[in-house]
C-alpha atoms as a PDB file:
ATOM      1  CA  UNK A   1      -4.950  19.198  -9.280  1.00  0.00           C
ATOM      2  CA  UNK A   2      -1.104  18.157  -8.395  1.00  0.00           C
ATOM      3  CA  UNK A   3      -0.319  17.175 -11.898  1.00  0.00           C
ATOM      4  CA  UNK A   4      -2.308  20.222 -13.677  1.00  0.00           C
ATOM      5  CA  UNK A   5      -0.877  22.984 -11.258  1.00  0.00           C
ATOM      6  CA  UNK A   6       2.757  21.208 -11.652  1.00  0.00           C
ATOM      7  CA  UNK A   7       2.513  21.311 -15.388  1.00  0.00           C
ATOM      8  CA  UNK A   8       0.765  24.923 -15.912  1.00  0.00           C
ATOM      9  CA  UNK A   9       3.717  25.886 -13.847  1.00  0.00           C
ATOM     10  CA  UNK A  10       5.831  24.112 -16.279  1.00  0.00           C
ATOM     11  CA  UNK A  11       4.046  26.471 -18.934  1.00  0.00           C
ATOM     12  CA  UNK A  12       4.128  29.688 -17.125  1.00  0.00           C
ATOM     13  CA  UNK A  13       7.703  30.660 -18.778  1.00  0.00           C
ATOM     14  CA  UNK A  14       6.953  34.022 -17.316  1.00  0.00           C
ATOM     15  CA  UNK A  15       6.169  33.364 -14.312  1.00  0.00           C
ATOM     16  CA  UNK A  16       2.479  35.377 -14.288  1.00  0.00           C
ATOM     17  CA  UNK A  17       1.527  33.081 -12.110  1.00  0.00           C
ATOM     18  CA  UNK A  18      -2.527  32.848 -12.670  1.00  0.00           C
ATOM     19  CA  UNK A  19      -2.454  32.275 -16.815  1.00  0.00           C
ATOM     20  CA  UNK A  20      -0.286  31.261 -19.320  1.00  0.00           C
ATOM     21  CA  UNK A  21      -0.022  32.388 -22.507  1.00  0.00           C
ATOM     22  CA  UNK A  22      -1.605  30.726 -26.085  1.00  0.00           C
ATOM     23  CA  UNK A  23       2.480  30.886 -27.059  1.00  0.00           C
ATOM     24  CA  UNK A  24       3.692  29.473 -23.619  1.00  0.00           C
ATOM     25  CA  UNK A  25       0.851  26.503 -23.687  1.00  0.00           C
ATOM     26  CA  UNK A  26       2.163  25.510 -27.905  1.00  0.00           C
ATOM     27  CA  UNK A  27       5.969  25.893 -26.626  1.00  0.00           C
ATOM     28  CA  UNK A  28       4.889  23.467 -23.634  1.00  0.00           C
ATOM     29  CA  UNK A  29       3.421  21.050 -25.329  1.00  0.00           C
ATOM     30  CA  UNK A  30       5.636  21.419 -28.308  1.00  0.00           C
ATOM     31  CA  UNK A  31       8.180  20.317 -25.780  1.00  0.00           C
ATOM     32  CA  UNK A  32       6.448  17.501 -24.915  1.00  0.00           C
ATOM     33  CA  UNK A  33       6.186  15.705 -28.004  1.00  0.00           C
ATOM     34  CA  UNK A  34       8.861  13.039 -28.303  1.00  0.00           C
ATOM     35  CA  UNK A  35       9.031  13.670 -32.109  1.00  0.00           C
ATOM     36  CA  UNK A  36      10.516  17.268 -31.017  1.00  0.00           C
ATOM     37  CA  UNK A  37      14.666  17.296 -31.544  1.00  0.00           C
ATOM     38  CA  UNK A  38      16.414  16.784 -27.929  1.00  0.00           C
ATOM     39  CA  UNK A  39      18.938  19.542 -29.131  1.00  0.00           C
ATOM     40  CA  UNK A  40      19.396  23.137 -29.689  1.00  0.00           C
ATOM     41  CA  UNK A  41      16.851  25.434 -28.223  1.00  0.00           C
ATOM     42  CA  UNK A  42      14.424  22.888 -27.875  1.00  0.00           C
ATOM     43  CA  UNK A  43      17.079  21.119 -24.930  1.00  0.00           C
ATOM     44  CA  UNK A  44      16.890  24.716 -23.499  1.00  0.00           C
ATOM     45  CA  UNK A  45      13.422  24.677 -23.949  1.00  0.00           C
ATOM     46  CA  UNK A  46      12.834  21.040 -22.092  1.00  0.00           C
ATOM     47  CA  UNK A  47      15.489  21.834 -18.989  1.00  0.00           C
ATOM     48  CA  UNK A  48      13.718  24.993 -18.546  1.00  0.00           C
ATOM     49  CA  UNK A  49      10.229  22.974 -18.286  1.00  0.00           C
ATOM     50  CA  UNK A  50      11.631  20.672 -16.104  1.00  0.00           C
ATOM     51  CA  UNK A  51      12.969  23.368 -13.731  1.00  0.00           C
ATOM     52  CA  UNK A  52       9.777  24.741 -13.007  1.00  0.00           C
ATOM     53  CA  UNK A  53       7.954  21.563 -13.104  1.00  0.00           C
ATOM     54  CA  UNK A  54       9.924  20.321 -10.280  1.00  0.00           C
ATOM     55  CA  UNK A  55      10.858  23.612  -8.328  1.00  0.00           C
ATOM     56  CA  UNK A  56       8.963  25.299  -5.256  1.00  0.00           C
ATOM     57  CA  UNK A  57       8.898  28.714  -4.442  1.00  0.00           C
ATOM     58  CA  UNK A  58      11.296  29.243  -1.545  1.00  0.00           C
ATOM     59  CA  UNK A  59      11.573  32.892   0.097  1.00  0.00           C
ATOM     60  CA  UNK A  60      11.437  34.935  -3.457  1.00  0.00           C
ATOM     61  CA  UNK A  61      12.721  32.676  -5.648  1.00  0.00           C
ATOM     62  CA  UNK A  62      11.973  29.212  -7.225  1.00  0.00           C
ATOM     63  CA  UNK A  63      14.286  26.139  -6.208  1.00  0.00           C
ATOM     64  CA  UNK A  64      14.406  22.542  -6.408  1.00  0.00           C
ATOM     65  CA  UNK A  65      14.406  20.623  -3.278  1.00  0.00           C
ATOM     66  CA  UNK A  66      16.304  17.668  -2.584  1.00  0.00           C
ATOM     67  CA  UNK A  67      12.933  15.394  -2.638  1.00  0.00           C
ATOM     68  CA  UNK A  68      11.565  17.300  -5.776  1.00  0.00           C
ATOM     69  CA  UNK A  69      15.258  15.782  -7.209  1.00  0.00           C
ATOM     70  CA  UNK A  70      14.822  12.090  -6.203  1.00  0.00           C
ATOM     71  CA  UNK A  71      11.096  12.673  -7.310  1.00  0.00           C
ATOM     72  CA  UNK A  72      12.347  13.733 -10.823  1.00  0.00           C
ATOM     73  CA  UNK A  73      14.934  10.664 -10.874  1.00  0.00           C
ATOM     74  CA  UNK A  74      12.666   8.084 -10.207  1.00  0.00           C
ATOM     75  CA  UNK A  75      10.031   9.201 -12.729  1.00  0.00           C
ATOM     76  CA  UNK A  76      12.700   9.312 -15.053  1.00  0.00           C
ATOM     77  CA  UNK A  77      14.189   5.980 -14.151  1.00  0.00           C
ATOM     78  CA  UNK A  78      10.154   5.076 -14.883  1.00  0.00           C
ATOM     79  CA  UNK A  79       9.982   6.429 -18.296  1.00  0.00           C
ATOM     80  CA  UNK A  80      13.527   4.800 -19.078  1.00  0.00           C
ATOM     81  CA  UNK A  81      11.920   1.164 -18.042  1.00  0.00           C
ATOM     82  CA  UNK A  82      14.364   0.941 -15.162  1.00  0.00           C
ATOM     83  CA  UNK A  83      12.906   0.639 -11.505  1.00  0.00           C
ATOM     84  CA  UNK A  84      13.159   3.302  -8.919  1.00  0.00           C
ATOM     85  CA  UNK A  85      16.552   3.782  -7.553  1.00  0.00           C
ATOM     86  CA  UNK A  86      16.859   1.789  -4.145  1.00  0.00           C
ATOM     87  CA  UNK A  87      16.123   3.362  -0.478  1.00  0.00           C
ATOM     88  CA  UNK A  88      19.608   2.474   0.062  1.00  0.00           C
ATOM     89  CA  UNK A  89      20.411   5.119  -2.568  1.00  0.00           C
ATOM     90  CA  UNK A  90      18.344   7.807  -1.478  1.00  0.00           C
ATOM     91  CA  UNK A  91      19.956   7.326   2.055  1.00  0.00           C
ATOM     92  CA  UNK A  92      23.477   8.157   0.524  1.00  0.00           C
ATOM     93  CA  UNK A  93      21.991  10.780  -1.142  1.00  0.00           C
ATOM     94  CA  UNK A  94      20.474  12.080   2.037  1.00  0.00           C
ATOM     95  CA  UNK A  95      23.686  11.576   4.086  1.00  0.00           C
ATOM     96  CA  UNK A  96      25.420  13.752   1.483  1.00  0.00           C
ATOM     97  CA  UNK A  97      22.389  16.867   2.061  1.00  0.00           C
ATOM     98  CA  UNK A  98      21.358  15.850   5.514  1.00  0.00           C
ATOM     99  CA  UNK A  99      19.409  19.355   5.896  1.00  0.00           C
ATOM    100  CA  UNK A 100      17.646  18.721   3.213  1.00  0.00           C
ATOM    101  CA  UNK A 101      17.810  21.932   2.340  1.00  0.00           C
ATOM    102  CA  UNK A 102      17.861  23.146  -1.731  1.00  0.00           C
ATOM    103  CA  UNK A 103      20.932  23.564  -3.207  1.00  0.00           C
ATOM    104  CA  UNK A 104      21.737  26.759  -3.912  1.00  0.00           C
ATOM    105  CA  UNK A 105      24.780  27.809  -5.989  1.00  0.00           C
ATOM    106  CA  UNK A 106      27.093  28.358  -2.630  1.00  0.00           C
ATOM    107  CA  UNK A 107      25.969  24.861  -1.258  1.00  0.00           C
ATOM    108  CA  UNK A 108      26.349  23.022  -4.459  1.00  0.00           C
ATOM    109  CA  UNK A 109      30.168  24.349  -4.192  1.00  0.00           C
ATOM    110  CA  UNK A 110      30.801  23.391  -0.983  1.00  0.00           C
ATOM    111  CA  UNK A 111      29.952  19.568  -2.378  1.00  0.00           C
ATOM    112  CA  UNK A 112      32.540  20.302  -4.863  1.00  0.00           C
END
Protein backbone atom coordinates (compact mmCIF):
# COMPACT_ATOMS: atom_id res chain seq x y z
CA UNK A 1 0.00 0.00 0.00
CA UNK A 2 3.15 2.59 0.21
CA UNK A 3 3.03 3.40 -3.42
CA UNK A 4 -1.01 3.54 -3.71
CA UNK A 5 -1.49 5.69 -0.45
CA UNK A 6 1.64 7.97 -1.69
CA UNK A 7 0.06 8.49 -5.05
CA UNK A 8 -3.82 8.89 -3.98
CA UNK A 9 -2.25 11.50 -1.84
CA UNK A 10 -0.67 12.85 -4.87
CA UNK A 11 -4.39 12.99 -6.26
CA UNK A 12 -6.15 14.33 -3.30
CA UNK A 13 -5.62 18.14 -4.57
CA UNK A 14 -8.06 18.91 -1.84
CA UNK A 15 -6.87 17.38 0.67
CA UNK A 16 -10.34 15.24 1.67
CA UNK A 17 -8.28 12.90 2.77
CA UNK A 18 -10.44 9.44 2.34
CA UNK A 19 -11.49 9.96 -1.68
CA UNK A 20 -10.49 11.75 -4.47
CA UNK A 21 -12.38 13.11 -6.94
CA UNK A 22 -13.25 11.58 -10.81
CA UNK A 23 -11.58 15.31 -11.81
CA UNK A 24 -8.60 15.02 -9.30
CA UNK A 25 -7.84 11.14 -10.44
CA UNK A 26 -7.93 12.52 -14.75
CA UNK A 27 -5.76 15.71 -13.60
CA UNK A 28 -3.37 13.06 -11.80
CA UNK A 29 -2.90 10.91 -14.27
CA UNK A 30 -3.12 13.51 -16.93
CA UNK A 31 0.00 14.67 -15.19
CA UNK A 32 1.56 11.65 -15.46
CA UNK A 33 1.67 11.09 -19.00
CA UNK A 34 5.01 12.09 -20.47
CA UNK A 35 3.22 13.23 -23.70
CA UNK A 36 1.64 16.08 -21.31
CA UNK A 37 3.61 19.72 -21.96
CA UNK A 38 6.25 20.30 -18.95
CA UNK A 39 5.02 24.03 -19.04
CA UNK A 40 2.30 26.30 -18.10
CA UNK A 41 -0.27 25.02 -15.72
CA UNK A 42 0.54 21.63 -16.33
CA UNK A 43 4.37 22.48 -14.48
CA UNK A 44 2.04 23.84 -11.70
CA UNK A 45 0.08 20.96 -11.98
CA UNK A 46 3.24 18.32 -11.73
CA UNK A 47 5.17 20.41 -8.69
CA UNK A 48 1.97 20.40 -6.93
CA UNK A 49 1.78 16.38 -7.36
CA UNK A 50 5.09 16.04 -6.36
CA UNK A 51 4.59 18.09 -3.16
CA UNK A 52 2.13 15.93 -1.80
CA UNK A 53 3.57 12.82 -3.10
CA UNK A 54 6.59 13.37 -1.11
CA UNK A 55 5.28 15.45 1.96
CA UNK A 56 4.11 14.12 5.54
CA UNK A 57 1.76 15.61 7.67
CA UNK A 58 3.67 17.39 10.42
CA UNK A 59 1.62 19.15 13.39
CA UNK A 60 -1.32 20.68 10.98
CA UNK A 61 0.28 21.05 8.01
CA UNK A 62 1.97 18.97 5.19
CA UNK A 63 5.92 19.23 4.77
CA UNK A 64 8.67 17.58 3.13
CA UNK A 65 11.29 16.07 5.20
CA UNK A 66 14.81 16.09 4.55
CA UNK A 67 14.76 12.11 3.73
CA UNK A 68 11.43 12.46 1.70
CA UNK A 69 14.01 15.10 -0.39
CA UNK A 70 16.98 12.71 -0.95
CA UNK A 71 14.17 10.04 -1.56
CA UNK A 72 12.73 12.26 -4.39
CA UNK A 73 16.42 12.94 -5.80
CA UNK A 74 17.45 9.61 -6.14
CA UNK A 75 14.29 8.38 -7.87
CA UNK A 76 14.75 11.12 -10.06
CA UNK A 77 18.42 10.57 -10.66
CA UNK A 78 16.73 6.83 -11.51
CA UNK A 79 14.35 7.97 -14.07
CA UNK A 80 17.17 10.31 -15.60
CA UNK A 81 19.50 6.95 -16.06
CA UNK A 82 22.01 8.40 -13.63
CA UNK A 83 22.82 6.36 -10.35
CA UNK A 84 21.85 7.43 -6.92
CA UNK A 85 23.77 10.30 -5.63
CA UNK A 86 26.71 8.96 -3.34
CA UNK A 87 26.46 8.46 0.67
CA UNK A 88 29.18 10.88 0.65
CA UNK A 89 26.60 13.35 -0.71
CA UNK A 90 23.85 12.73 1.47
CA UNK A 91 26.37 13.23 4.43
CA UNK A 92 27.02 16.90 3.21
CA UNK A 93 23.61 17.24 2.82
CA UNK A 94 22.98 16.03 6.32
CA UNK A 95 25.81 18.14 7.84
CA UNK A 96 24.10 21.16 6.27
CA UNK A 97 20.33 20.03 8.20
CA UNK A 98 21.83 18.03 10.98
CA UNK A 99 18.26 18.04 12.84
CA UNK A 100 16.83 16.71 10.21
CA UNK A 101 14.13 18.60 10.71
CA UNK A 102 11.74 19.98 7.49
CA UNK A 103 12.49 23.06 6.17
CA UNK A 104 10.20 25.46 6.79
CA UNK A 105 10.24 28.93 5.19
CA UNK A 106 12.26 30.57 8.37
CA UNK A 107 14.86 27.63 8.26
CA UNK A 108 15.30 27.62 4.57
CA UNK A 109 16.38 31.47 5.19
CA UNK A 110 18.63 30.96 7.70
CA UNK A 111 20.60 28.59 4.91
CA UNK A 112 20.49 31.60 2.83
Amino acid sequence: PGDASRYFAAFDRHRHGSWISSDDFLLGVAAMDTSTPHAGVWLQFRCGYLFRYYATRVGSSHKITFEALADMMREEARAAGSTAPKRAGHEEALRANPSQQPLTQERSEEHT
